[in-house]
N, C-alpha and C. Protein backbone atom coordinates (compact mmCIF):
# COMPACT_ATOMS: atom_id res chain seq x y z
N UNK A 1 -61.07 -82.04 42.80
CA UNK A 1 -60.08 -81.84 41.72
C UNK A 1 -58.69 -81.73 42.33
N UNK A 2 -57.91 -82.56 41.21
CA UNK A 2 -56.34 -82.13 42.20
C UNK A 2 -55.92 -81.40 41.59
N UNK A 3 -54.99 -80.86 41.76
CA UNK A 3 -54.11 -79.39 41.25
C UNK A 3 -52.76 -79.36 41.26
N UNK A 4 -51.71 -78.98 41.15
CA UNK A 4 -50.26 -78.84 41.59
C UNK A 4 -49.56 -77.83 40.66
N UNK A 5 -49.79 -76.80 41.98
CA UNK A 5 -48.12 -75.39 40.99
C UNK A 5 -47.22 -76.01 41.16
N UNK A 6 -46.20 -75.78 40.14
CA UNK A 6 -44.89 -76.34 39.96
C UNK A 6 -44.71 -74.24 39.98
N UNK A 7 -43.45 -74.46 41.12
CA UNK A 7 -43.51 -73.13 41.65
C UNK A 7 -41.53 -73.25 41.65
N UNK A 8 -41.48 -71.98 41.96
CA UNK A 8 -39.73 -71.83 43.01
C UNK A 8 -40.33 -70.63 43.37
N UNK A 9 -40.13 -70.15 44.90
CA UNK A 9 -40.44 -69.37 45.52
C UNK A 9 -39.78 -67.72 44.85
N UNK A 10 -38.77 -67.64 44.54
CA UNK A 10 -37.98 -66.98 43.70
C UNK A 10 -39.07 -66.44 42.92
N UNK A 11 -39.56 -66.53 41.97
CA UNK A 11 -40.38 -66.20 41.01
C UNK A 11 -41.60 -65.22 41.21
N UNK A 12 -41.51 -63.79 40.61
CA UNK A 12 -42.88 -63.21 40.47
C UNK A 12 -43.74 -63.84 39.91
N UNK A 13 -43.83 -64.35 39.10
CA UNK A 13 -44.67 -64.87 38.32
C UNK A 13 -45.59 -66.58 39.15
N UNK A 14 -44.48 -67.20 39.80
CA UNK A 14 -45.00 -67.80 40.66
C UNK A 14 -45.74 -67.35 41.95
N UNK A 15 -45.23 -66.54 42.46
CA UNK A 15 -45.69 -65.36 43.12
C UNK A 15 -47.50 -65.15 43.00
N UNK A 16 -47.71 -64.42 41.94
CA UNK A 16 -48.64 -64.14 41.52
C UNK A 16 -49.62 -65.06 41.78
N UNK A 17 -49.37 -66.19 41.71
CA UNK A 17 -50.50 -67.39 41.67
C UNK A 17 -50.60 -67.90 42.93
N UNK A 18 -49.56 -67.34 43.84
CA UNK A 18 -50.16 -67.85 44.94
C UNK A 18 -50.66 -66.59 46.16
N UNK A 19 -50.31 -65.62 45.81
CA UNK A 19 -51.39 -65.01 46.17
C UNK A 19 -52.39 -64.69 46.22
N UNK A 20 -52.78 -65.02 44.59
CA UNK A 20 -54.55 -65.44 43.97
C UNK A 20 -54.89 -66.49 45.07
N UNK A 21 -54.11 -67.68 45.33
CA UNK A 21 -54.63 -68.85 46.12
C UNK A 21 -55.06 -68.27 47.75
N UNK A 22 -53.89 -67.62 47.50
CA UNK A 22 -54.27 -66.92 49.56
C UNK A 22 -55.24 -66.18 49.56
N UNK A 23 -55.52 -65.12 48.49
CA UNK A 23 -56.75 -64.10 48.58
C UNK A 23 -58.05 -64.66 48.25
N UNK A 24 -58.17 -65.98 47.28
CA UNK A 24 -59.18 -66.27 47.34
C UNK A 24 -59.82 -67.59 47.95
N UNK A 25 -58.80 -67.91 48.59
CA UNK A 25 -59.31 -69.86 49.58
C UNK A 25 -58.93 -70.78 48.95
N UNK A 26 -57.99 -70.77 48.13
CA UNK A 26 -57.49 -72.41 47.45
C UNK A 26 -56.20 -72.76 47.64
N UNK A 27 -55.69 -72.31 48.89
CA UNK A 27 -54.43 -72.78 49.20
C UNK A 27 -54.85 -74.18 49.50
N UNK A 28 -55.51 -74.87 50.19
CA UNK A 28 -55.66 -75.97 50.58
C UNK A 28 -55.91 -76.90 49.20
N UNK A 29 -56.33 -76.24 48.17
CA UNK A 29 -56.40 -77.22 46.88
C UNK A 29 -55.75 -77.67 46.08
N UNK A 30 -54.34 -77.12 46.38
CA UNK A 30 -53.46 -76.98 45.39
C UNK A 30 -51.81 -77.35 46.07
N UNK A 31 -51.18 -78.91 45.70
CA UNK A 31 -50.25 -78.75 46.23
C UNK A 31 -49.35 -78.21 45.42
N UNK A 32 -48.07 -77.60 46.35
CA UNK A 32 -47.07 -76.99 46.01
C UNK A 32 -46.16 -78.03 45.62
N UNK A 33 -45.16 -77.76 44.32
CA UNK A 33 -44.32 -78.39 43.53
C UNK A 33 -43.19 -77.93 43.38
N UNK A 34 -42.26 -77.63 44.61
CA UNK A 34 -40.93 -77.12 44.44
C UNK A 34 -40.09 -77.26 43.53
N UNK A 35 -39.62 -76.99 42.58
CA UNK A 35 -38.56 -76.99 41.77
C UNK A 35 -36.93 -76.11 41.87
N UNK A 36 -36.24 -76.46 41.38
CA UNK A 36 -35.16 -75.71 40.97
C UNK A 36 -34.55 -75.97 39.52
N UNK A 37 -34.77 -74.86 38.76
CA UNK A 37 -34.74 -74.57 37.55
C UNK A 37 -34.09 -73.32 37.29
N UNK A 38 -34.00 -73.23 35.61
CA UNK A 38 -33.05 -72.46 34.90
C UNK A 38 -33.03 -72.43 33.75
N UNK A 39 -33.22 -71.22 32.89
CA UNK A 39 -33.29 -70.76 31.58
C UNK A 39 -32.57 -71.88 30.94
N UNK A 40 -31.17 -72.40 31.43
CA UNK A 40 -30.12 -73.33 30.61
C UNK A 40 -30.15 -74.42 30.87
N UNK A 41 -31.27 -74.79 31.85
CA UNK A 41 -31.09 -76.70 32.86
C UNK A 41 -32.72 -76.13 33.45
N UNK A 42 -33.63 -76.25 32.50
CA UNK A 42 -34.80 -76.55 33.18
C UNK A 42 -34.52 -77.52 34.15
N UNK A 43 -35.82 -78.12 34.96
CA UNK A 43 -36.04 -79.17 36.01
C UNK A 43 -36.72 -79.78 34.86
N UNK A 44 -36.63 -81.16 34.94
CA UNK A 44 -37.58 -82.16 33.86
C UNK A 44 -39.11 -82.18 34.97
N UNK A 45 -39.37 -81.89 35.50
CA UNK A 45 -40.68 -81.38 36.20
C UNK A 45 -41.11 -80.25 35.28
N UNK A 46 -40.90 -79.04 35.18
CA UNK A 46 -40.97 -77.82 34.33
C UNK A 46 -40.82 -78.55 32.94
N UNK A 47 -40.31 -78.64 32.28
CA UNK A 47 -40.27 -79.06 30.88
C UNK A 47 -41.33 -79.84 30.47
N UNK A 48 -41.60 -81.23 31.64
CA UNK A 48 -42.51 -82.03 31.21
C UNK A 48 -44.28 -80.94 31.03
N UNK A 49 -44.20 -80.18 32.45
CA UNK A 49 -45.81 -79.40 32.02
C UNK A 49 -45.60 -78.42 31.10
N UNK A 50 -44.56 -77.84 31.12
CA UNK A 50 -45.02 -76.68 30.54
C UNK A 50 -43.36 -77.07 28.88
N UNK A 51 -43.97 -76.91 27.65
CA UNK A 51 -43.24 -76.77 26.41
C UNK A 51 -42.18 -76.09 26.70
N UNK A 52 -42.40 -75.32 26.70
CA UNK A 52 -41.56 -73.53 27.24
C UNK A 52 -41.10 -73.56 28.47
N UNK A 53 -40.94 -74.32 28.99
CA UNK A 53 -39.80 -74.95 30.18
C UNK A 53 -40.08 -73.70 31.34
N UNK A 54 -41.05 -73.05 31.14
CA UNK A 54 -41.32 -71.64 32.36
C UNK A 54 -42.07 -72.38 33.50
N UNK A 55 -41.84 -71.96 34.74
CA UNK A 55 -42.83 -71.52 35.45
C UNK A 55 -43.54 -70.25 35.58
N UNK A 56 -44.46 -70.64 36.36
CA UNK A 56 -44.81 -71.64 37.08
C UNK A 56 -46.02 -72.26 35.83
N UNK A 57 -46.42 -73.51 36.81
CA UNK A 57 -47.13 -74.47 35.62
C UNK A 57 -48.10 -74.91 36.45
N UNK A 58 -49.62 -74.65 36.04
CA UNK A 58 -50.51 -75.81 36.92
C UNK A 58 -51.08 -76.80 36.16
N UNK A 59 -50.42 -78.19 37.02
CA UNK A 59 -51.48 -79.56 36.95
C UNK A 59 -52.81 -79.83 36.93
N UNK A 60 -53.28 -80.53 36.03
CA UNK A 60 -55.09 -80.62 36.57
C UNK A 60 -55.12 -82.17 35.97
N UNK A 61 -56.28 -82.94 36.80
CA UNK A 61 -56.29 -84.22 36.25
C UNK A 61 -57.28 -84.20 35.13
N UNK A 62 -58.02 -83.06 34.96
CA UNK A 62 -59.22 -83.22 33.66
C UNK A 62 -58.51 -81.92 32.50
N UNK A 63 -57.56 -81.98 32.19
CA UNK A 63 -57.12 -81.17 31.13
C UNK A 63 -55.52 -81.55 31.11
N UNK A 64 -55.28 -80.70 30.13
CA UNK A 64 -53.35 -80.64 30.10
C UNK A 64 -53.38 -79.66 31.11
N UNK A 65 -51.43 -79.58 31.69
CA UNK A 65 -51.12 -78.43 32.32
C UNK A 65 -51.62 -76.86 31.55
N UNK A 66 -51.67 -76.13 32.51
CA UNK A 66 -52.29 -74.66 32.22
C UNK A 66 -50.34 -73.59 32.60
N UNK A 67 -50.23 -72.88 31.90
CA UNK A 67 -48.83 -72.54 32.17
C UNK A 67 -49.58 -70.91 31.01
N UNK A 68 -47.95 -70.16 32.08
CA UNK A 68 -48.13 -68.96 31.67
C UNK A 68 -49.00 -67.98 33.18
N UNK A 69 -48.50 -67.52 34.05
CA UNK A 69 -49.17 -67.16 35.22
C UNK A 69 -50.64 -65.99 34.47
N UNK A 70 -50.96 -65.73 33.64
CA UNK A 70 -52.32 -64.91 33.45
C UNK A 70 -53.26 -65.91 33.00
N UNK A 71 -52.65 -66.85 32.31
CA UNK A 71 -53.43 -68.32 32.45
C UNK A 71 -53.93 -68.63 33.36
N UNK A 72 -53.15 -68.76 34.08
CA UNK A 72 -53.36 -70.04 35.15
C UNK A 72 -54.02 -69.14 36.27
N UNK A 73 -54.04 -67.84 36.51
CA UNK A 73 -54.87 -67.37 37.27
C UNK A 73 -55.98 -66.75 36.77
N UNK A 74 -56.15 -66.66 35.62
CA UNK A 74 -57.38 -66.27 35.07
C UNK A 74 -58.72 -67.94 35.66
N UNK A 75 -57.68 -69.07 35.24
CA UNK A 75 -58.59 -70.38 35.70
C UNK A 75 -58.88 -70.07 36.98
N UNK A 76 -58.04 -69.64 37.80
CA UNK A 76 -58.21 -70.13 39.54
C UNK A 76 -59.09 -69.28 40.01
N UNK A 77 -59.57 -68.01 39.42
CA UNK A 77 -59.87 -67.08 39.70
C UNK A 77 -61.76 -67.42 39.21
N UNK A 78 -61.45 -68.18 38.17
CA UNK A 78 -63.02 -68.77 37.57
C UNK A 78 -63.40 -70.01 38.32
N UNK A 79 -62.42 -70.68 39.02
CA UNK A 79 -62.85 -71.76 39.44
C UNK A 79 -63.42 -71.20 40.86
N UNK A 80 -62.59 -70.22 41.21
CA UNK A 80 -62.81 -69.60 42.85
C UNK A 80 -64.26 -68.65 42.67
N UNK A 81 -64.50 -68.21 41.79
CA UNK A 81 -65.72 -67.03 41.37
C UNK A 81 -65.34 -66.20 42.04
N UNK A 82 -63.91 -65.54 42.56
CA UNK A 82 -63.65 -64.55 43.02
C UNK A 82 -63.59 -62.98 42.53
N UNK A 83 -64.07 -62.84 40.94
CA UNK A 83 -64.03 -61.62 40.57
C UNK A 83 -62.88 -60.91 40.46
N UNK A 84 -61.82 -61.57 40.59
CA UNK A 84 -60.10 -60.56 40.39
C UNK A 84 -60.27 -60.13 39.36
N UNK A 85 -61.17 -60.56 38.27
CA UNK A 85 -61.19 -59.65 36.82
C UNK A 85 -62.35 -59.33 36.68
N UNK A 86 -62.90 -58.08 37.45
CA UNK A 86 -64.15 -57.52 37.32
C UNK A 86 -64.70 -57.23 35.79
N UNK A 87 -65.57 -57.78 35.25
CA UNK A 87 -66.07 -57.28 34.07
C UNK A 87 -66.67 -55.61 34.04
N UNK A 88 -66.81 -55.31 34.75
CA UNK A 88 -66.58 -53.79 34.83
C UNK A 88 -65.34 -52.74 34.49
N UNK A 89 -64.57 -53.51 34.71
CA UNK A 89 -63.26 -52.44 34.63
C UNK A 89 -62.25 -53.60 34.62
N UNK A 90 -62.98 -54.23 32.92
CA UNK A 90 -61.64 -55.62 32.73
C UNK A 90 -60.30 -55.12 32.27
N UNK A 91 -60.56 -54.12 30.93
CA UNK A 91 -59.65 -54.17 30.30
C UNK A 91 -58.26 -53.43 31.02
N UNK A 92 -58.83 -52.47 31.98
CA UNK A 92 -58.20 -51.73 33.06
C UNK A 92 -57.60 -52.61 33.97
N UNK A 93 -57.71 -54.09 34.08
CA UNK A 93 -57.16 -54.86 34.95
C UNK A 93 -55.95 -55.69 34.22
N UNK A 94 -57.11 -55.64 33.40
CA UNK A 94 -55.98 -56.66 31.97
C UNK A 94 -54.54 -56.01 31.58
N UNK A 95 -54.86 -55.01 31.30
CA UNK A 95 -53.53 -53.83 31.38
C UNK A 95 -52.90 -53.31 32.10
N UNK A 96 -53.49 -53.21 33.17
CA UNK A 96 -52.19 -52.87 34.84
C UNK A 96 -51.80 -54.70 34.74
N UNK A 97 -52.65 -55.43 34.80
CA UNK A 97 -52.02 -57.06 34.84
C UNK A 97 -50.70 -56.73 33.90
N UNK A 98 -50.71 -56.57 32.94
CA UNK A 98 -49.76 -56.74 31.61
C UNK A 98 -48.68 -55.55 31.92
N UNK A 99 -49.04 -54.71 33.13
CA UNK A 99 -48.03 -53.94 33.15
C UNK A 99 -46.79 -54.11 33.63
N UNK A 100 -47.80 -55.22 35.29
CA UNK A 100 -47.04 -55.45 36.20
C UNK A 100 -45.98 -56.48 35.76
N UNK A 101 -46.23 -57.75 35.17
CA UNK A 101 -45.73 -58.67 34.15
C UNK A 101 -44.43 -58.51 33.49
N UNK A 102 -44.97 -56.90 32.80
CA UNK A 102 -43.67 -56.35 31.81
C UNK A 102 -42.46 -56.15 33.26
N UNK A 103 -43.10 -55.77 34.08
CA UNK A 103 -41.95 -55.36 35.17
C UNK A 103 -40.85 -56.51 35.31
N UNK A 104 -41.71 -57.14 36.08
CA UNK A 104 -41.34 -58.85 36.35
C UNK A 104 -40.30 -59.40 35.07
N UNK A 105 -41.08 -59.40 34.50
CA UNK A 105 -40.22 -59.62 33.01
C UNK A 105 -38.69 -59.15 32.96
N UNK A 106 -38.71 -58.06 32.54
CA UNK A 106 -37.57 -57.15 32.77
C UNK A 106 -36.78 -57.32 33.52
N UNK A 107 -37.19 -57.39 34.62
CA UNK A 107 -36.79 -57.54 35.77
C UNK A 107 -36.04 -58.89 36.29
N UNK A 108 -36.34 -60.56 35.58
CA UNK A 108 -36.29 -61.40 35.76
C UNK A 108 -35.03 -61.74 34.36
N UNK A 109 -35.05 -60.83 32.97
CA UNK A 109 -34.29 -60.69 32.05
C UNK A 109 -32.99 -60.17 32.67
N UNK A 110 -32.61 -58.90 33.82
CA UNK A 110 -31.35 -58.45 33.80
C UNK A 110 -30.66 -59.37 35.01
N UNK A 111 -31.59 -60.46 35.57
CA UNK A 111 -31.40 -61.98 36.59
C UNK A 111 -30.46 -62.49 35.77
N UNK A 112 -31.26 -62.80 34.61
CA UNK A 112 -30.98 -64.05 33.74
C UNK A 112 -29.31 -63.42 32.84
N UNK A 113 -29.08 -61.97 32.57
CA UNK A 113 -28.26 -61.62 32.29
C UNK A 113 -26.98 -61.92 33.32
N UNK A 114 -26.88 -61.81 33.83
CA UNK A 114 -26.08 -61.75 35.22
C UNK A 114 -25.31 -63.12 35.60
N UNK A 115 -26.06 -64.29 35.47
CA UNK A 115 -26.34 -65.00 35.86
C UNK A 115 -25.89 -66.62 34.93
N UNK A 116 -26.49 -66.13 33.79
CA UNK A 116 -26.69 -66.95 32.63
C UNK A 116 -25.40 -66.93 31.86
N UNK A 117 -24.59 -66.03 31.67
CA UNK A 117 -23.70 -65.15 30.59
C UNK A 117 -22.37 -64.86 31.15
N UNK A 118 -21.29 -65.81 30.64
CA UNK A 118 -20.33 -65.05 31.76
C UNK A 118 -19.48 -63.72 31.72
N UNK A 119 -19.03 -63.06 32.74
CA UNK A 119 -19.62 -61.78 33.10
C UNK A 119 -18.62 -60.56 31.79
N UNK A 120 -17.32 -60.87 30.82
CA UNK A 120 -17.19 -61.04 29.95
C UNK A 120 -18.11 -60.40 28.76
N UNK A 121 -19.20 -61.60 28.67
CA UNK A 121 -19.97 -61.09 27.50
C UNK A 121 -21.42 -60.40 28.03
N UNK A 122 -21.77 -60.32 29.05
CA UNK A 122 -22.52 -59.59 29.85
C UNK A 122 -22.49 -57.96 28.81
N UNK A 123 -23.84 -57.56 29.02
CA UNK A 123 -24.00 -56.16 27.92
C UNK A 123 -24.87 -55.38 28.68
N UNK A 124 -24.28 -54.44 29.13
CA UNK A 124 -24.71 -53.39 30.04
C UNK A 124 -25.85 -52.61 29.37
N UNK A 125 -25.51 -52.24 28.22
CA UNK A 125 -26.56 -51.41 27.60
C UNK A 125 -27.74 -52.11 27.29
N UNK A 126 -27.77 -53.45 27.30
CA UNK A 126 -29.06 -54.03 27.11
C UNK A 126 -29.30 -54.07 28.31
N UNK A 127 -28.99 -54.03 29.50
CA UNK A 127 -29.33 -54.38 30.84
C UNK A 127 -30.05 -53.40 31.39
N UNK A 128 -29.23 -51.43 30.98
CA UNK A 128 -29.58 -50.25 30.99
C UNK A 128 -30.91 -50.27 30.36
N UNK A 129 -31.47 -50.97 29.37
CA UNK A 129 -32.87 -50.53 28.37
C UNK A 129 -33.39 -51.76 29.03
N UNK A 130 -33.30 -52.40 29.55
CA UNK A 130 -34.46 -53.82 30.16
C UNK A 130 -34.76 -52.68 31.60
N UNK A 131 -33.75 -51.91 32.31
CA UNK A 131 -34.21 -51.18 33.65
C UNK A 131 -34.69 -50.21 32.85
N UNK A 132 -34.48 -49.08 31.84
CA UNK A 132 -35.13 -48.59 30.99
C UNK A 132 -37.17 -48.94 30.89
N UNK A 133 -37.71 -49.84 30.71
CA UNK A 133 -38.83 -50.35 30.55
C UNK A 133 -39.49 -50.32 31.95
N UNK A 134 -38.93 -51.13 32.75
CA UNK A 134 -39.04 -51.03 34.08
C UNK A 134 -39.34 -49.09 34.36
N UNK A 135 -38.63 -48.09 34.42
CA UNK A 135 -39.13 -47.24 35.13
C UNK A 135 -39.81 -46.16 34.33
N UNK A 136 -40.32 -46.95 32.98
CA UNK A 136 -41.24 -46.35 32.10
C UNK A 136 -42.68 -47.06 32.64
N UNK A 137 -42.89 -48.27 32.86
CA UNK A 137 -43.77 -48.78 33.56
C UNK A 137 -43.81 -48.05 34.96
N UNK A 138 -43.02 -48.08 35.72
CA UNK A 138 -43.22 -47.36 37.27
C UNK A 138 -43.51 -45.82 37.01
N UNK A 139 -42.97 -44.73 36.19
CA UNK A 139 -43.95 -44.08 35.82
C UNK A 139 -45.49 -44.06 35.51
N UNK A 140 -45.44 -44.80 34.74
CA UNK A 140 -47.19 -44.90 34.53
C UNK A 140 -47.78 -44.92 35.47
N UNK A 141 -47.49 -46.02 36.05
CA UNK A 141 -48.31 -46.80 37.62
C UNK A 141 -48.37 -44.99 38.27
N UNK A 142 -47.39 -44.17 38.85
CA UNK A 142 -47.32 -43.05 39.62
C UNK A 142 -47.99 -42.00 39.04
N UNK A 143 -48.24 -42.16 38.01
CA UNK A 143 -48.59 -41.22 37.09
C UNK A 143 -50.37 -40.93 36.42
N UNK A 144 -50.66 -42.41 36.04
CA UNK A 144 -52.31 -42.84 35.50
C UNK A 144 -52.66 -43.92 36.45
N UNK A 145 -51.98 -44.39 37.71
CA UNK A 145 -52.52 -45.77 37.68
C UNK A 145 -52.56 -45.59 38.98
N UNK A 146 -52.76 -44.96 40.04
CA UNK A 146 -53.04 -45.07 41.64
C UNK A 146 -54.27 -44.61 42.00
N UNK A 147 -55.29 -44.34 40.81
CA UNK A 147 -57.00 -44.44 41.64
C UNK A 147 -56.99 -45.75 41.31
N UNK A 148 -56.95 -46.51 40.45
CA UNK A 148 -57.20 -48.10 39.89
C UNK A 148 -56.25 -48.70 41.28
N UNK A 149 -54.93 -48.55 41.71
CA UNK A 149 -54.18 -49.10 42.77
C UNK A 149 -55.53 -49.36 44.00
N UNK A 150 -55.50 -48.32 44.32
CA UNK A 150 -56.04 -47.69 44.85
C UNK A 150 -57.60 -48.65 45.53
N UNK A 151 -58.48 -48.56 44.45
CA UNK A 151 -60.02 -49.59 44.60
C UNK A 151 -59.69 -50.89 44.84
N UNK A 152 -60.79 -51.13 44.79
CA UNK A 152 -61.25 -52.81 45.11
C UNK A 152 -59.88 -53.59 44.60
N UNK A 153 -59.63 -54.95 44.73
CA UNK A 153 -58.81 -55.49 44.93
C UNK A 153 -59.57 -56.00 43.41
N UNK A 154 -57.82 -56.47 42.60
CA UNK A 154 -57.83 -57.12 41.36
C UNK A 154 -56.75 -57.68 41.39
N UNK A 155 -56.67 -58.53 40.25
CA UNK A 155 -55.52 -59.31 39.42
C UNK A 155 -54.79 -57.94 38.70
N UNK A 156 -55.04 -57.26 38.60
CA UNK A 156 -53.92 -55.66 38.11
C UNK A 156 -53.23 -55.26 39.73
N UNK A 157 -53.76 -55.35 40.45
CA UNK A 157 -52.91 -54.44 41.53
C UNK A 157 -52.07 -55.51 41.97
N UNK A 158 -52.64 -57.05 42.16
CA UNK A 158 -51.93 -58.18 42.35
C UNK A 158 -50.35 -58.61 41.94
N UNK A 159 -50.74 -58.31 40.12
CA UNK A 159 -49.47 -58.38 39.47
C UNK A 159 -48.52 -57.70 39.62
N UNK A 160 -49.26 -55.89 40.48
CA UNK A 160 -47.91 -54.83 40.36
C UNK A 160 -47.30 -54.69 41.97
N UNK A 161 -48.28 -55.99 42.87
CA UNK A 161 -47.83 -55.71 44.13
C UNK A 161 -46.46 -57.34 43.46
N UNK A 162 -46.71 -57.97 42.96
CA UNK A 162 -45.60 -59.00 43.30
C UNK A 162 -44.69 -58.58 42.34
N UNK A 163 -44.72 -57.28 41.25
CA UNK A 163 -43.81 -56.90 40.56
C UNK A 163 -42.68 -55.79 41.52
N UNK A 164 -43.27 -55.42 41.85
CA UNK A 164 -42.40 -54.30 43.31
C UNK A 164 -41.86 -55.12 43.92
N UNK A 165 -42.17 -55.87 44.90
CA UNK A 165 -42.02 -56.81 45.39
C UNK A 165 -40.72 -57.60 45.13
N UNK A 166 -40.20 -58.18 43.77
CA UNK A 166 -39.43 -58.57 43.12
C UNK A 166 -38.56 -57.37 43.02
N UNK A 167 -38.82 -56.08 42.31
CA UNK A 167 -37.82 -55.02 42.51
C UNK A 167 -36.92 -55.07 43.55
N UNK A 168 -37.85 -55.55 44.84
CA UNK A 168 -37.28 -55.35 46.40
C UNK A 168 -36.05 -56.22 46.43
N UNK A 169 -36.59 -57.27 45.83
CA UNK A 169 -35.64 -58.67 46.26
C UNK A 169 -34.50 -59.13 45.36
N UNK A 170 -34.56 -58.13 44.00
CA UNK A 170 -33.60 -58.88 43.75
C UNK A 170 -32.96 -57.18 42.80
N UNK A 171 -33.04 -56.03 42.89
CA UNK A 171 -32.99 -54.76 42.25
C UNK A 171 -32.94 -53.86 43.14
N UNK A 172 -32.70 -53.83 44.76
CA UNK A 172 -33.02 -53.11 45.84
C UNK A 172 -32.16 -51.74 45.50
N UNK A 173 -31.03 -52.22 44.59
CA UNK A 173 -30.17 -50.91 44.88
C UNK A 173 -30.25 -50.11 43.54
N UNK A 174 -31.34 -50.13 42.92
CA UNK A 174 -31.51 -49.25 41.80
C UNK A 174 -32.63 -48.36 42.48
N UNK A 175 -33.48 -48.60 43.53
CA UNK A 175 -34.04 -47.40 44.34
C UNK A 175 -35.09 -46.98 43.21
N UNK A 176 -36.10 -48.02 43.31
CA UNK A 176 -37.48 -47.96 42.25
C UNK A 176 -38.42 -46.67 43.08
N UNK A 177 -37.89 -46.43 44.18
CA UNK A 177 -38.84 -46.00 44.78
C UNK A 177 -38.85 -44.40 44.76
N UNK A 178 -37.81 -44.04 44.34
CA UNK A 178 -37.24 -42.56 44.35
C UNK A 178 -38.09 -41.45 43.11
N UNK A 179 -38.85 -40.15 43.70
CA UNK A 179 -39.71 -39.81 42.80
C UNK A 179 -41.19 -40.63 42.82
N UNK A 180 -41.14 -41.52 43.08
CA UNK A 180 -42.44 -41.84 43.19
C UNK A 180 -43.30 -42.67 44.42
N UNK A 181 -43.42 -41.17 45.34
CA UNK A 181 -43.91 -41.48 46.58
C UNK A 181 -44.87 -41.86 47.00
N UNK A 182 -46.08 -41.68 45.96
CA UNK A 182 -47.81 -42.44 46.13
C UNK A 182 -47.63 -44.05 45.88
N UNK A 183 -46.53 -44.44 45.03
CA UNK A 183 -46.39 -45.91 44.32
C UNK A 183 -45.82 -46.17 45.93
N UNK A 184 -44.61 -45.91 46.30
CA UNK A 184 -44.07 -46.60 47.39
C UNK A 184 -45.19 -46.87 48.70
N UNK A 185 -46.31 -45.71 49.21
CA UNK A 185 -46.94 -45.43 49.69
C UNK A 185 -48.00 -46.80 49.48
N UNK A 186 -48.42 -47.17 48.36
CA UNK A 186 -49.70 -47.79 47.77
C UNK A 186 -48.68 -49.10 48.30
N UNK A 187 -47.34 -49.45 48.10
CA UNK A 187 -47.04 -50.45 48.20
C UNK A 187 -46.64 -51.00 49.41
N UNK A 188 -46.47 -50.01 50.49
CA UNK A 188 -46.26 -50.18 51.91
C UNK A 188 -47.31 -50.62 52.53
N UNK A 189 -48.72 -50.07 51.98
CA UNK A 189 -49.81 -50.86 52.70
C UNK A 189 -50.23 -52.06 51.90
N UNK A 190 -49.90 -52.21 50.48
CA UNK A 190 -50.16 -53.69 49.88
C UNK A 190 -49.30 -54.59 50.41
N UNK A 191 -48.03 -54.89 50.60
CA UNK A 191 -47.17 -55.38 50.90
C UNK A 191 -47.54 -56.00 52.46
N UNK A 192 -48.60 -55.46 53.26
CA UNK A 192 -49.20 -55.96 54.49
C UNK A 192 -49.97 -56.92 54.37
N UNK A 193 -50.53 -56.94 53.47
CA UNK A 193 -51.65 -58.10 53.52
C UNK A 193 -51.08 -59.06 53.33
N UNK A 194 -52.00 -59.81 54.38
CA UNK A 194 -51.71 -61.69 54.38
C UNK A 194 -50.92 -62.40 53.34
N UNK A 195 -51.54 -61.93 52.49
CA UNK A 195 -51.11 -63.10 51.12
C UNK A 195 -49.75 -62.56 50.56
N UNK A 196 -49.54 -61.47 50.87
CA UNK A 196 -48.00 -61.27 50.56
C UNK A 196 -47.20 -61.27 51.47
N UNK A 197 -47.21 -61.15 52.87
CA UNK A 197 -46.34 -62.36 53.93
C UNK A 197 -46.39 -63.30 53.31
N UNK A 198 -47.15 -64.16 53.28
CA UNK A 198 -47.10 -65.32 53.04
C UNK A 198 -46.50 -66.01 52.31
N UNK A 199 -46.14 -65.18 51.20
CA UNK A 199 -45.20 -65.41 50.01
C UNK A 199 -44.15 -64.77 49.43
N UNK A 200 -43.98 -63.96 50.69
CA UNK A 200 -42.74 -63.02 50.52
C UNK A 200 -41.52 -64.32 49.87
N UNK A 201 -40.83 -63.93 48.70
CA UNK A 201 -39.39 -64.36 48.65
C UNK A 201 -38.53 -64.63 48.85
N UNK A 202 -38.03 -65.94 48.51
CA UNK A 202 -36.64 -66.21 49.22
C UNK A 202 -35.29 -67.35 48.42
């Protein structure tokens, strides 16, 4: 089967899917599809797979593109039989997944503010309640969510290691880490493994 992420290294959300590929053996299956894109000037690469002009997007020659990163790694993850979504403790994955996401999200919204908007009509107070969400989520995680960090490896700890991660790279000086010393802790030794070298940001 051929495959192709349409990726920009930039991206949590691209992120995400390729650390599924490193943790579970399908880097070699899947080529990489560099793009450079933008909320206001997709890439006609991005537009063509995915409606919603997002990455990241995966190719397949026996279906349409798969887009939306809980998509597309929910497939890779069934095609790999790797178990990132233990039926034991799904919905618990499904929801740290959706937590980490919201981060990313947020997080990728006060980008797009910055960035998108010139600086003029730029709106702080919406920027204040998008970081707002963000350290209502990083609460939780410090709070209900570091025995789940913690166990066997999932698509929930996955999403909240490349959601930190992103904090790092592009939010360093809002200091996510302050007050919550088990999260920074959980993330100093996630942040080691292979698959997140590998795809560290840039």
């Amino acid at each position: 089967m051929s495959l192709q992420l349409i990726y920009a290294p930039a991206s949590p959300f691209a992120r995400k899917v390729r650390v599924l590929l490193e943790e579970t053996g399908q880097v070699a299956d899947v080529e990489l599809i560099l793009v450079s894109t933008s909320p206001t000037d997709p890439s006609p690469e991005v537009r063509c797979a995915n409606p919603l002009a997002k990455i990241p997007a995966l190719i397949r020659e026996d279906g349409p593109a798969l887009y939306d990163s809980r998509v597309i790694t929910r497939y890779l993850d069934a095609r790999a039989g790797a178990g990132l979504y233990p039926e034991t403790r799904l919905w618990e994955t499904l929801t740290l997944e959706a937590t980490g996401d919201a981060i990313m999200d947020a997080g990728v919204l006060m980008v797009y503010e910055g960035r998108c908007r010139p600086e003029d009509k730029q709106d702080r107070t919406w920027l204040e309640a998008q970081w707002g969400k963000i350290e209502g989520a990083l609460d939780a995680l410090e709070e209900r969510w570091m025995s789940h960090l913690a166990g066997p490896l999932d698509m929930g700890q996955i999403s909240v290691g490349c959601a930190l991660g992103y904090l790092d790279f592009r939010h360093d000086a809002r200091n996510w880490r302050k007050g919550r010393g088990a999260l920074d802790d959980w993330f100093a030794a996630f942040g080691e493994r292979a698959s997140m070298q590998a795809t560290t940001p840039a």
